[in-house]
C-alpha atoms as a PDB file:
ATOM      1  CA  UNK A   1     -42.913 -56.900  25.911  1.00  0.00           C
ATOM      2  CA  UNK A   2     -43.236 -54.006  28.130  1.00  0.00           C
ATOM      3  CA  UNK A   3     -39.869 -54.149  29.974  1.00  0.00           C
ATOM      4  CA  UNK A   4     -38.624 -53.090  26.240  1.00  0.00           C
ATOM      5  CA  UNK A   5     -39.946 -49.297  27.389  1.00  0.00           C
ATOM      6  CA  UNK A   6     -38.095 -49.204  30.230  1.00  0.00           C
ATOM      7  CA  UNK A   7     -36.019 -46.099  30.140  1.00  0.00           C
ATOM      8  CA  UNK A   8     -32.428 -45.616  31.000  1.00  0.00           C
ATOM      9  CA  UNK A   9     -29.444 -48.217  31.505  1.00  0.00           C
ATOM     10  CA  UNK A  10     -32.255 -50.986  33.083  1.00  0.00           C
ATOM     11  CA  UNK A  11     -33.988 -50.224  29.911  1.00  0.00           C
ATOM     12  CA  UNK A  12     -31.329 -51.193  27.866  1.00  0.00           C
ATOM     13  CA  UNK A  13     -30.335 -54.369  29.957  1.00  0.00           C
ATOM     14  CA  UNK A  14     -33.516 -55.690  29.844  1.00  0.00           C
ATOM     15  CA  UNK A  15     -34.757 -54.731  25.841  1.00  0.00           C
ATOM     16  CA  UNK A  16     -32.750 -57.762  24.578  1.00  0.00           C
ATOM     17  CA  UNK A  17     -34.260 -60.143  26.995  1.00  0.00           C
ATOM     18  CA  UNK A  18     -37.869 -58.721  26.430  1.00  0.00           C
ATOM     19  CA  UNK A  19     -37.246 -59.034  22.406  1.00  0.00           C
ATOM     20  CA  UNK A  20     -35.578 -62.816  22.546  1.00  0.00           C
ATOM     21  CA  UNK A  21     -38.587 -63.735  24.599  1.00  0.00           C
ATOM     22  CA  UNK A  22     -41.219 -62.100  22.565  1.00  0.00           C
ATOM     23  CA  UNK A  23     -39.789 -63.564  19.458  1.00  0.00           C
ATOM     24  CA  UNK A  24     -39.951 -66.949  21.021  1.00  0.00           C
ATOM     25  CA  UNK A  25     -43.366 -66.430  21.896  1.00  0.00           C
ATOM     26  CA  UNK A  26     -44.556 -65.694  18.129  1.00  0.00           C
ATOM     27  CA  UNK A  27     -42.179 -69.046  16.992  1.00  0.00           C
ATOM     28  CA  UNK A  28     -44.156 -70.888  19.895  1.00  0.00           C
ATOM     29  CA  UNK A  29     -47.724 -69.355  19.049  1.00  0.00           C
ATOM     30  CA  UNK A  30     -46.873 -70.359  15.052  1.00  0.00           C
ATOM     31  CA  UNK A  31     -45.641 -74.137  16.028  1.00  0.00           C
ATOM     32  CA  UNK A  32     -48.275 -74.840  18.560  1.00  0.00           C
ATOM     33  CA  UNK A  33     -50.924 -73.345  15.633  1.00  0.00           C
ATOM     34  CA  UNK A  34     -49.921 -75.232  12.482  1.00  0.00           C
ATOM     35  CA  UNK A  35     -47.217 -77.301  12.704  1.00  0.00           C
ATOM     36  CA  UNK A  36     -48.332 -79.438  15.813  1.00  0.00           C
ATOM     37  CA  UNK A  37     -51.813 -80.381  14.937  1.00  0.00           C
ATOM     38  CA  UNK A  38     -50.288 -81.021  11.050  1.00  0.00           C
ATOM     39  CA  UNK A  39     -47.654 -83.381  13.144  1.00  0.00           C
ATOM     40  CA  UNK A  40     -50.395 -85.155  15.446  1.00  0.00           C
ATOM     41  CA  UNK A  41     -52.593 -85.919  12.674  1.00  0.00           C
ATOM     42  CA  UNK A  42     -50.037 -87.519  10.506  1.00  0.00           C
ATOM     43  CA  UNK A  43     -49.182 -89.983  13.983  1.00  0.00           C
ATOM     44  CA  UNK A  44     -52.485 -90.585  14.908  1.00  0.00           C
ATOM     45  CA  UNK A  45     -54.060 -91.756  11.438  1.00  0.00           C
ATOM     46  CA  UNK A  46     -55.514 -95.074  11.294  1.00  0.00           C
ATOM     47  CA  UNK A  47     -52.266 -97.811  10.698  1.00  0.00           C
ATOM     48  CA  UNK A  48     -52.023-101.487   8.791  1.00  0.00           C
ATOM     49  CA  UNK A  49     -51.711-103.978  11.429  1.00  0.00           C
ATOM     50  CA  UNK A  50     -47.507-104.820  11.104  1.00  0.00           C
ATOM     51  CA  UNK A  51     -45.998-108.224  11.641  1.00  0.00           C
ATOM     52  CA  UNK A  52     -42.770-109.224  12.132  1.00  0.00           C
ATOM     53  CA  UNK A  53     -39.912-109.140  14.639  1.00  0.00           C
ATOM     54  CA  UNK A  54     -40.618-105.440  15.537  1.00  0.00           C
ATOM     55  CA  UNK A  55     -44.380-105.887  15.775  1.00  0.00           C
ATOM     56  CA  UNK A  56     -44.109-108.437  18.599  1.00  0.00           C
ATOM     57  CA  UNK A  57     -41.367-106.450  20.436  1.00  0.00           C
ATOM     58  CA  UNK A  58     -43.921-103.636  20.465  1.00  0.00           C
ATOM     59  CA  UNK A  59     -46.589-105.688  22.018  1.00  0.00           C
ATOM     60  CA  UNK A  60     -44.738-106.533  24.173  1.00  0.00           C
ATOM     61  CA  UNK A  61     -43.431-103.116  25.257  1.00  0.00           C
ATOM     62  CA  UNK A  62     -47.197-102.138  25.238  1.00  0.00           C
ATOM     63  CA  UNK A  63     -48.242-104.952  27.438  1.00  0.00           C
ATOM     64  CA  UNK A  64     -45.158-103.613  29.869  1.00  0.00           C
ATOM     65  CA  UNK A  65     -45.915-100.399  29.960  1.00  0.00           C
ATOM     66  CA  UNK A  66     -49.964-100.966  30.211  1.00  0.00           C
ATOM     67  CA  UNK A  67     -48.797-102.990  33.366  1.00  0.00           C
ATOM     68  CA  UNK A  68     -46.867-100.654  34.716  1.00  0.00           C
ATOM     69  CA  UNK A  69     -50.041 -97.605  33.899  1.00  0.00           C
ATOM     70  CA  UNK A  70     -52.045-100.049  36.028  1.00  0.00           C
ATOM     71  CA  UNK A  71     -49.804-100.230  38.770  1.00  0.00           C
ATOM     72  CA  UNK A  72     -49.122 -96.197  39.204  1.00  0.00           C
ATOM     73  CA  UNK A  73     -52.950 -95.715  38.726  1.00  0.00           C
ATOM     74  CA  UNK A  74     -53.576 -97.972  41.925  1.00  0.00           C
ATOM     75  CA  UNK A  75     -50.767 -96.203  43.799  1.00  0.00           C
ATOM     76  CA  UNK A  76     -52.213 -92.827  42.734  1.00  0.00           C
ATOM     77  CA  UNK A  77     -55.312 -93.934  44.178  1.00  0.00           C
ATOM     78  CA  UNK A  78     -54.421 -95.171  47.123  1.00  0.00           C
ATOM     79  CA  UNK A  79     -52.124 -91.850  47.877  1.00  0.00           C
ATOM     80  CA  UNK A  80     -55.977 -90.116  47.102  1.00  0.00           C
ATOM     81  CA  UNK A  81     -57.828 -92.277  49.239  1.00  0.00           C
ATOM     82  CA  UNK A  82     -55.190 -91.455  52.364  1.00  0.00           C
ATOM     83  CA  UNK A  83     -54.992 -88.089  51.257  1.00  0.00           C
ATOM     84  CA  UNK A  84     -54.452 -86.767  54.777  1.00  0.00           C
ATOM     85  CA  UNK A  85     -51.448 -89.192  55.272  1.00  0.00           C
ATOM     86  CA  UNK A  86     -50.054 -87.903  52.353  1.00  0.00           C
ATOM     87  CA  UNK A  87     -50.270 -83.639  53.415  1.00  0.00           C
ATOM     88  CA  UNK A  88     -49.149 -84.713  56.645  1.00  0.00           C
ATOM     89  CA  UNK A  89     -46.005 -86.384  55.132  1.00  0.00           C
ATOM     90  CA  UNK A  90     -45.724 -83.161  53.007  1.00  0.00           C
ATOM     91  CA  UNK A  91     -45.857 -80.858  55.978  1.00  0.00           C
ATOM     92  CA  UNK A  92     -43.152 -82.928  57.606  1.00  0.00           C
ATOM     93  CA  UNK A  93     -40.730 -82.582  54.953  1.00  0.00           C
ATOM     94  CA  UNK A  94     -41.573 -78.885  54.852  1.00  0.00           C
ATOM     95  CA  UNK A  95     -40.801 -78.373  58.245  1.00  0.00           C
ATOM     96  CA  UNK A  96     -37.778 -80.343  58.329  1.00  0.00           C
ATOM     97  CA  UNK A  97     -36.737 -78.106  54.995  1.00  0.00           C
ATOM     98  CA  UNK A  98     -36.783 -75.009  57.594  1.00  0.00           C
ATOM     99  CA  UNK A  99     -35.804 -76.473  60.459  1.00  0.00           C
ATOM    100  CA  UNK A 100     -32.315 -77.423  58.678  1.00  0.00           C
ATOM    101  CA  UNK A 101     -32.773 -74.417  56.460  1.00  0.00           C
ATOM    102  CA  UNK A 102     -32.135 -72.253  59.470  1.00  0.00           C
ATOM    103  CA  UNK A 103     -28.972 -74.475  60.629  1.00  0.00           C
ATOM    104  CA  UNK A 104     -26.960 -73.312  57.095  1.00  0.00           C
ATOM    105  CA  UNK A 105     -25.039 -70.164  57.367  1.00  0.00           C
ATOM    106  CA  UNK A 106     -27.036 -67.213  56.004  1.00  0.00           C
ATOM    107  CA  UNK A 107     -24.191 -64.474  54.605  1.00  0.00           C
ATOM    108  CA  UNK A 108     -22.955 -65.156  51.354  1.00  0.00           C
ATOM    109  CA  UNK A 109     -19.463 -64.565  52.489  1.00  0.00           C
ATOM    110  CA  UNK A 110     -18.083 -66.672  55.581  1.00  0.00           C
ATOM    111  CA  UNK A 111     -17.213 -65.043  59.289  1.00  0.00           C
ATOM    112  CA  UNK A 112     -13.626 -66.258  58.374  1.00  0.00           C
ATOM    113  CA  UNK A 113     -13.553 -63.989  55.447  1.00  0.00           C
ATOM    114  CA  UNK A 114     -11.221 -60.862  56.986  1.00  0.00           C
ATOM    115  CA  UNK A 115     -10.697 -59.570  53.102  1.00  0.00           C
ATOM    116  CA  UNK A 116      -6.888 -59.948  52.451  1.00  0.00           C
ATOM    117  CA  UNK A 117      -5.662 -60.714  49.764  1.00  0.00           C
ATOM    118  CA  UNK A 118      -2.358 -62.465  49.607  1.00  0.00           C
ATOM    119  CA  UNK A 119       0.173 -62.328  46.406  1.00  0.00           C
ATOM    120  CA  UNK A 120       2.926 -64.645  45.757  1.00  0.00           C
ATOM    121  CA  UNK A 121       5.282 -63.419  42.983  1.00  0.00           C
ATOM    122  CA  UNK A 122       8.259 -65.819  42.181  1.00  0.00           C
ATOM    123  CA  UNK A 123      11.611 -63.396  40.287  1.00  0.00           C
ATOM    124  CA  UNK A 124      15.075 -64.276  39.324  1.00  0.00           C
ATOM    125  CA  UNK A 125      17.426 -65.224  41.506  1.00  0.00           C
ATOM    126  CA  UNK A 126      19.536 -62.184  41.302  1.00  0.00           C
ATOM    127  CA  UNK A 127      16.694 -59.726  42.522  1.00  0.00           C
ATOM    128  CA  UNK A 128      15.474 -58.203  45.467  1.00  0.00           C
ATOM    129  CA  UNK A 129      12.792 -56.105  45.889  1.00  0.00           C
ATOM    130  CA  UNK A 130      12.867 -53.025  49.063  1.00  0.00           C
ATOM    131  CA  UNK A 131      10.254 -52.468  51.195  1.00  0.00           C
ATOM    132  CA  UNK A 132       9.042 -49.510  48.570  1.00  0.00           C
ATOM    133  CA  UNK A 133       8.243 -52.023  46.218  1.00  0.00           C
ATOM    134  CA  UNK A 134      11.472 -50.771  44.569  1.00  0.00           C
ATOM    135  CA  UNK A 135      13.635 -53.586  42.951  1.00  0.00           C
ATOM    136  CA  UNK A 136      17.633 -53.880  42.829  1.00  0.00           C
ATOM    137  CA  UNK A 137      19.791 -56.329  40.599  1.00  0.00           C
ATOM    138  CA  UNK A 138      22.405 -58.051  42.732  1.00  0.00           C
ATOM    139  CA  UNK A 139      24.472 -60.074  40.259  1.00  0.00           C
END
């Protein structure tokens, strides 16, 4: 909210940015205040036990996915347990992020870049233009 004070032309740039994001901060603030917790409690209420078709493809999916919690909570632990193992891995990759970091070209325009400009302009087949830039009808 305070780059909306900003005098002058950078003032002016930003006060549109600062209001759009301040607006969505109050829409945010309101959601996260009433409608969310209105939302959650309406999912999480207490629910008849279903049968059918769709009940036992959602045990299943359930038993899947607890399977699959089980399996990233022992690989979490494990990465935990050889914490060190794991920095040192992330320190390599860092490293190697620099090392070829540095090997990229670092202008934003190429060494090739000389600044012409070239312009092809196609005309009729009767004209001509001088070296003035001047142009003569021949037919």
């Amino acid at each position: 909210m305070p780059t909306v004070f900003i005098p002058g032309i950078t003032g002016r740039l930003y006060q549109q940015f600062a209001l759009t994001i301040a607006i969505s901060v109050v829409l945010s603030a309101f959601n996260a205040l009433t409608l969310s917790p209105a939302l959650a409690a309406l999912l999480l209420r207490p629910k008849k036990e279903s049968r059918g078709p769709l009940a036992r493809f959602f045990a299943w999916f359930n038993r899947i996915f607890g399977s699959a919690t089980e399996i990233y909570l022992r690989l979490s632990g494990a990465m935990i347990r050889k914490s060190v193992l794991a920095l040192m891995l992330l320190a390599a990759c860092g490293f190697a992020g620099l090392f070829f970091g540095r090997l990229l070209p670092s202008s934003f325009l190429p060494d090739e870049d000389q600044g012409y400009v070239f312009h092809q302009h196609a005309t009729s087949e009767c004209s001509f233009a001088g070296e003035d830039g001047s142009s003569i009808e021949r037919c």
